[in-house]
C-alpha atoms as a PDB file:
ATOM      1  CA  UNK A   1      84.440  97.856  85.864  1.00  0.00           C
ATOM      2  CA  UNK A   2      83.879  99.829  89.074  1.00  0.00           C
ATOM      3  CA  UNK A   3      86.856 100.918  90.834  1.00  0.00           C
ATOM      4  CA  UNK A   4      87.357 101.322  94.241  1.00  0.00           C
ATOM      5  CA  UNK A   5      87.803 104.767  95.905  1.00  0.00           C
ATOM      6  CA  UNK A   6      89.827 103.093  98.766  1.00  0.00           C
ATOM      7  CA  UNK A   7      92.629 100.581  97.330  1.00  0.00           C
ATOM      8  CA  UNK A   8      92.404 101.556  93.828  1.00  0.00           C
ATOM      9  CA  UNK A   9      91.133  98.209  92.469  1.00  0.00           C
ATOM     10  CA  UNK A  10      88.566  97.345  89.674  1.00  0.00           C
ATOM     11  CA  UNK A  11      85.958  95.124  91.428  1.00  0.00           C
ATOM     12  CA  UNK A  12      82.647  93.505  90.254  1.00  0.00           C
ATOM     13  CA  UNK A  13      80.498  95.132  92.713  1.00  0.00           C
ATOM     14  CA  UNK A  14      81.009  98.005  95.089  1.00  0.00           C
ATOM     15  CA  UNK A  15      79.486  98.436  98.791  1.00  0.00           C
ATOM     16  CA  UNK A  16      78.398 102.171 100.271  1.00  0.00           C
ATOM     17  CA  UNK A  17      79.460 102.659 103.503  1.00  0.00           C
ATOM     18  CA  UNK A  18      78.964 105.724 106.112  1.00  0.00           C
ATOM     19  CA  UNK A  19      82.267 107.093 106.486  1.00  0.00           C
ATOM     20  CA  UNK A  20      82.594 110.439 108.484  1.00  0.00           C
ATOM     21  CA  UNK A  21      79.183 111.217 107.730  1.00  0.00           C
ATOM     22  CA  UNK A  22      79.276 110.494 103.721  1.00  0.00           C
ATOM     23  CA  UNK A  23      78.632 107.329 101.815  1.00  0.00           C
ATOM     24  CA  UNK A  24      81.950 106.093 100.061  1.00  0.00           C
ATOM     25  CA  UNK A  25      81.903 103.175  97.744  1.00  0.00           C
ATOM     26  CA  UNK A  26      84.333 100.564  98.399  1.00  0.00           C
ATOM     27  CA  UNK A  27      85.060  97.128  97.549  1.00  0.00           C
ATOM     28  CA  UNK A  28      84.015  94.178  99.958  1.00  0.00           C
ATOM     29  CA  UNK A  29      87.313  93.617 101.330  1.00  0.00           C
ATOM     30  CA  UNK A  30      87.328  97.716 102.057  1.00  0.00           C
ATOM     31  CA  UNK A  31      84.123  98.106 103.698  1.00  0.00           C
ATOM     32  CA  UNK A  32      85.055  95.507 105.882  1.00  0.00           C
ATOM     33  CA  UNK A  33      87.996  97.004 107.057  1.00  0.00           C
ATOM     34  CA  UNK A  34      86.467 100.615 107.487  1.00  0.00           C
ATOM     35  CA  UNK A  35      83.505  98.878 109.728  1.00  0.00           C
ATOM     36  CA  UNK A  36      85.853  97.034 111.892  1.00  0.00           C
ATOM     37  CA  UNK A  37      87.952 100.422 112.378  1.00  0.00           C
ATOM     38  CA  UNK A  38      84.936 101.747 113.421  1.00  0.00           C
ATOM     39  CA  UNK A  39      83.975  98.986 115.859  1.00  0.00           C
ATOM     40  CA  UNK A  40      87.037  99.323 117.675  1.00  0.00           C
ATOM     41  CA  UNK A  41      86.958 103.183 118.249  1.00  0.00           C
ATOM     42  CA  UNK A  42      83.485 103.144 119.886  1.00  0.00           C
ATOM     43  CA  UNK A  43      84.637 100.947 121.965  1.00  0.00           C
ATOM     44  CA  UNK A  44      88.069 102.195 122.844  1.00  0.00           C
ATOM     45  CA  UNK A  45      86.268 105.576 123.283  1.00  0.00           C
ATOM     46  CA  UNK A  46      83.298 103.885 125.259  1.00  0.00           C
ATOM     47  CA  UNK A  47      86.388 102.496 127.716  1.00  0.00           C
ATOM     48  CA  UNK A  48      87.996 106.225 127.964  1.00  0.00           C
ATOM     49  CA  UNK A  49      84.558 107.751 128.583  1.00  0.00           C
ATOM     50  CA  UNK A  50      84.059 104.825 131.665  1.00  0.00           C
ATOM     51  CA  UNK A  51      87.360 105.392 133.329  1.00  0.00           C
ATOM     52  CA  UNK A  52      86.524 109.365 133.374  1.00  0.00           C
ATOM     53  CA  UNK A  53      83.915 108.762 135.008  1.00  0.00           C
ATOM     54  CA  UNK A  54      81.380 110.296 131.813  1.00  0.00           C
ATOM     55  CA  UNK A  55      77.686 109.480 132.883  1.00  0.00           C
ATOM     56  CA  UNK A  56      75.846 111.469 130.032  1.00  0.00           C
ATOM     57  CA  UNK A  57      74.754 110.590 126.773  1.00  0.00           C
ATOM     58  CA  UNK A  58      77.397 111.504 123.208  1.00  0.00           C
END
């Protein structure tokens, strides 16, 4: 059984991800967490970038 790199748990299937430029296998429940992580940072960092003003492109 494949085990996830993530929580440490033996899963039927794993997922790859992007994470910090490298593909990580994880377990559904994982992947889901690390995408949703990464929703929220753009946009927190989308709302920073707006208040200072930043017109250019990242």
């Amino acid at each position: 059984m494949p085990t996830c790199r993530e929580c440490k748990d033996e899963v039927e299937t794993l997922k790859v991800v992007m994470s910090g430029g490298k593909k990580v296998k994880l377990c559904e429940d994982c992947a889901e967490r690390l995408e949703q992580e990464g929703q929220v940072a753009e946009e927190s960092e989308a709302v920073v970038q707006q208040m200072m003003g930043f017109t250019g492109r990242r």
